[in-house]
N, C-alpha and C. Protein backbone atom coordinates (compact mmCIF):
# COMPACT_ATOMS: atom_id res chain seq x y z
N UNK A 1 -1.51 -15.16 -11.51
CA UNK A 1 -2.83 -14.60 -11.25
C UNK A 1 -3.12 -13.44 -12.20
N UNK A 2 -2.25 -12.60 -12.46
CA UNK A 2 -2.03 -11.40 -13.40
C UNK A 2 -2.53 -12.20 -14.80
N UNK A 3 -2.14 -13.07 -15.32
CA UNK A 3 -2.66 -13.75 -16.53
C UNK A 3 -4.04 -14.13 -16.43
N UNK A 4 -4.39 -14.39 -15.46
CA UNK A 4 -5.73 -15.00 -15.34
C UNK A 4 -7.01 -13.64 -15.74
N UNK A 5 -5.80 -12.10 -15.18
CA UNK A 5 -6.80 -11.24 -15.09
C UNK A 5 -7.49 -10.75 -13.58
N UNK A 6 -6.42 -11.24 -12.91
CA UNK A 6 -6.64 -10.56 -11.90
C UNK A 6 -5.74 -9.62 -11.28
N UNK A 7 -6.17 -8.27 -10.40
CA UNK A 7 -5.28 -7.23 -10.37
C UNK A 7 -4.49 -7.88 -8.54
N UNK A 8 -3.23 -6.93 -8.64
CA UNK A 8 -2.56 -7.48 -7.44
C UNK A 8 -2.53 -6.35 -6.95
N UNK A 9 -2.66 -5.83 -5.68
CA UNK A 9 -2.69 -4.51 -5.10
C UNK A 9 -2.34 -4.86 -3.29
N UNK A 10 -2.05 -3.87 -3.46
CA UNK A 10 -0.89 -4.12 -1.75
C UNK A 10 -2.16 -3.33 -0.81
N UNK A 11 -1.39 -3.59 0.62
CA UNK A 11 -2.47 -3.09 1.95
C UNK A 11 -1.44 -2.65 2.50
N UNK A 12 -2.01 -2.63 3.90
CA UNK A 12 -0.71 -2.67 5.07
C UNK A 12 0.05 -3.50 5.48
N UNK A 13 0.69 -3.55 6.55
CA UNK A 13 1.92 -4.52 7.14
C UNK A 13 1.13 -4.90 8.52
N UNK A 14 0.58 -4.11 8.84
CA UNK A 14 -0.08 -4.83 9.89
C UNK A 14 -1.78 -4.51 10.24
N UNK A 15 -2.20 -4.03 9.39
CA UNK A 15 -3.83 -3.72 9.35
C UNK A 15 -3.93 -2.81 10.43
N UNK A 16 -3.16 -1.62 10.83
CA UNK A 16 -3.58 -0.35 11.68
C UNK A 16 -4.74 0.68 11.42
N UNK A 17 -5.07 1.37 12.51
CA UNK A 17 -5.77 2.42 11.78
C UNK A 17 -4.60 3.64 11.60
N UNK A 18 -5.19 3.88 10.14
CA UNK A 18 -4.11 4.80 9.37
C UNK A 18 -4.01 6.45 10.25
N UNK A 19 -5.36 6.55 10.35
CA UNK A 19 -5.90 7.57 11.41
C UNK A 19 -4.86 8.32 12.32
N UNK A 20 -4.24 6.97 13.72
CA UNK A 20 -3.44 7.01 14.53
C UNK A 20 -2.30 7.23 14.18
N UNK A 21 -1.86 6.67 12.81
CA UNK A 21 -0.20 7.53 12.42
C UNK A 21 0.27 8.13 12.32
N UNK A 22 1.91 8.29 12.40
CA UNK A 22 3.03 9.24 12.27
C UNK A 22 3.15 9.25 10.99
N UNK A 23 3.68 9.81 10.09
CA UNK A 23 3.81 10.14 9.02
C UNK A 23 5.03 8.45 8.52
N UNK A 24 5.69 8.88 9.52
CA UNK A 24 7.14 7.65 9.76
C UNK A 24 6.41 6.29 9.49
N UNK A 25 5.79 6.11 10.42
CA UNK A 25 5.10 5.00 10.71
C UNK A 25 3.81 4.33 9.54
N UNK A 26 3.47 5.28 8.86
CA UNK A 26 2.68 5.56 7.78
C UNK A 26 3.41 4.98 5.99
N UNK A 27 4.36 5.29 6.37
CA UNK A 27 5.20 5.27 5.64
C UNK A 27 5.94 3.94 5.26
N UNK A 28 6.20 3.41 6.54
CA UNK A 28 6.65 2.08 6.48
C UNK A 28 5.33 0.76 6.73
N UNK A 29 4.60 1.06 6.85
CA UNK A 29 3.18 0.19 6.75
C UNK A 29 2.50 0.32 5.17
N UNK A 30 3.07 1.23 4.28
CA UNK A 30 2.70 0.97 2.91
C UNK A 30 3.91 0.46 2.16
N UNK A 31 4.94 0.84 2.76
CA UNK A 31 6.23 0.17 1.88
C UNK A 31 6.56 -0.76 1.85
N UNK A 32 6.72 -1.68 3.28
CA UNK A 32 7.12 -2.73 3.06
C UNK A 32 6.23 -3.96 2.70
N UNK A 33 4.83 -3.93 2.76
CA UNK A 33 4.30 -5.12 1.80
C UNK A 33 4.22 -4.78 0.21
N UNK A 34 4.43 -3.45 -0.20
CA UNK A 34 4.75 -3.26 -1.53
C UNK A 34 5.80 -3.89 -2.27
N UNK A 35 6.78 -3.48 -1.11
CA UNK A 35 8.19 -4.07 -2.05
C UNK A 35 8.16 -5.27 -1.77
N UNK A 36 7.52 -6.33 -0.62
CA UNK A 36 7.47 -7.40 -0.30
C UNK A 36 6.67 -8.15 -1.87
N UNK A 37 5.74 -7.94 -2.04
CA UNK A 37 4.60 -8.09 -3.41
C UNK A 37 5.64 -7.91 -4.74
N UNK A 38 6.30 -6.88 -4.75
CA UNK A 38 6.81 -6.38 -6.07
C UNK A 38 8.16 -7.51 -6.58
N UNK A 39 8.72 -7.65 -5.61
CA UNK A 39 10.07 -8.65 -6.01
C UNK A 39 9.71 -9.68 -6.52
N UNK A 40 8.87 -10.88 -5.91
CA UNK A 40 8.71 -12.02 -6.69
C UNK A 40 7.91 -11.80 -8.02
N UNK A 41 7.01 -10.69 -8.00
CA UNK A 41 6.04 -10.64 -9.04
C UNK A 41 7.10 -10.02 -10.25
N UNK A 42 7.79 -9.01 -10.13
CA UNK A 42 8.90 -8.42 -11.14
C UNK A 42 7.98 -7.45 -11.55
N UNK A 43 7.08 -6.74 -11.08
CA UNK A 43 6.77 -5.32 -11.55
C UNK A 43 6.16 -4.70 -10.36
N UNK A 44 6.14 -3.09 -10.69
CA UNK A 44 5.12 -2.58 -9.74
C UNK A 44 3.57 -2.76 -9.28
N UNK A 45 3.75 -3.00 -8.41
CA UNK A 45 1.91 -2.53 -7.48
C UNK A 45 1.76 -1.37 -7.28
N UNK A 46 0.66 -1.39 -8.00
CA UNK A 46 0.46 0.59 -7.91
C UNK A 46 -1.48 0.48 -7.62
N UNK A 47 -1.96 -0.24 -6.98
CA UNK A 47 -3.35 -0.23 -6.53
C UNK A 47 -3.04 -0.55 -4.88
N UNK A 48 -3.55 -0.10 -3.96
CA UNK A 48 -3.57 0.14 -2.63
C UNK A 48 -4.93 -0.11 -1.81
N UNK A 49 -4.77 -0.92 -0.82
CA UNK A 49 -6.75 -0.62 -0.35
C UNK A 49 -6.17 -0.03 0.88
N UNK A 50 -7.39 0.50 1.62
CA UNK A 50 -7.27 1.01 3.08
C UNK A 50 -7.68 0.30 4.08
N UNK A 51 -6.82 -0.25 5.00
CA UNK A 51 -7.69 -1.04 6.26
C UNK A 51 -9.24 -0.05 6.64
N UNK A 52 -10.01 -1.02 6.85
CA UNK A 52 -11.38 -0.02 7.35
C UNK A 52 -11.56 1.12 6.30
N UNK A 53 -11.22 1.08 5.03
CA UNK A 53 -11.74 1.75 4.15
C UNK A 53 -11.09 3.10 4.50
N UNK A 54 -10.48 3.44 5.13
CA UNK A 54 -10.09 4.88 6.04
C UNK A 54 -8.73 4.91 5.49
N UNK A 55 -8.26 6.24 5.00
CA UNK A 55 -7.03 6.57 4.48
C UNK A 55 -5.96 7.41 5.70
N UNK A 56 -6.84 7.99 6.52
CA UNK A 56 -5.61 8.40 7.00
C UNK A 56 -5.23 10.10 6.71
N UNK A 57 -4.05 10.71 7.36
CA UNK A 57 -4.02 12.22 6.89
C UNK A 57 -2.78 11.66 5.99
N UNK A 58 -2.21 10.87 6.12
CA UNK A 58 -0.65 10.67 5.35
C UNK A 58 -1.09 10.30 4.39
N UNK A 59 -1.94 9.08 4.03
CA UNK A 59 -1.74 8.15 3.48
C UNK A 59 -2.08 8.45 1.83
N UNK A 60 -3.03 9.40 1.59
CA UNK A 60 -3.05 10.41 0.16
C UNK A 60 -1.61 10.39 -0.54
N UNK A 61 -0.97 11.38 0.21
CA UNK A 61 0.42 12.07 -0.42
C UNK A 61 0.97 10.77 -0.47
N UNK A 62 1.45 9.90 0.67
CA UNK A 62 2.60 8.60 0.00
C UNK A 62 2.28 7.76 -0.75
N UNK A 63 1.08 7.65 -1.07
CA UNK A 63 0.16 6.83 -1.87
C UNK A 63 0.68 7.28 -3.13
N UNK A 64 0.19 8.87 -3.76
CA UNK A 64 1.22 9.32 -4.96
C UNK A 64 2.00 9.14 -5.13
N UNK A 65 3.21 9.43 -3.70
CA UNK A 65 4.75 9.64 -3.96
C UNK A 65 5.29 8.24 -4.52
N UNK A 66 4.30 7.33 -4.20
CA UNK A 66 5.40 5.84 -5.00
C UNK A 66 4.18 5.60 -6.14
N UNK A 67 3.34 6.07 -6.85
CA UNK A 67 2.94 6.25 -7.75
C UNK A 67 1.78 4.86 -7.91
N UNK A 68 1.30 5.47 -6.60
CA UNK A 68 -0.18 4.70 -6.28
C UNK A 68 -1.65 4.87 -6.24
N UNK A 69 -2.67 4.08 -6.22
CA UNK A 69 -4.00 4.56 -6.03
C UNK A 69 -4.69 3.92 -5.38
């Protein structure tokens, strides 16, 4: 799909509102469909959407910390 020109970008693990999270919990709802996405593809996902367009108080900072947008 990447050849075709299209971008691949990760979500959540289970479409929550980001709103309601623990930092913990926040944390593992962006990681694991990342790394889920990243292995077969063989590079990083570094584009992110927000369920309901809504980020959340966490979801800024871990979004950077694995070098996302």
């Amino acid at each position: 799909m990447r050849n075709a020109g299209l971008a691949i970008g990760s979500h959540t693990w289970s479409h929550p509102n980001l709103a309601k999270l623990t930092a913990a919990e926040a944390r593992l709802e962006l990681s694991r469909p990342k790394e889920l996405l990243e292995e077969p593809l063989g590079e990083a996902v570094t584009s992110f959407a927000y369920p309901f367009g809504k980020p959340g108080r966490h979801f800024p900072h871990l979004l950077n910390s694995k070098n996302m947008a």
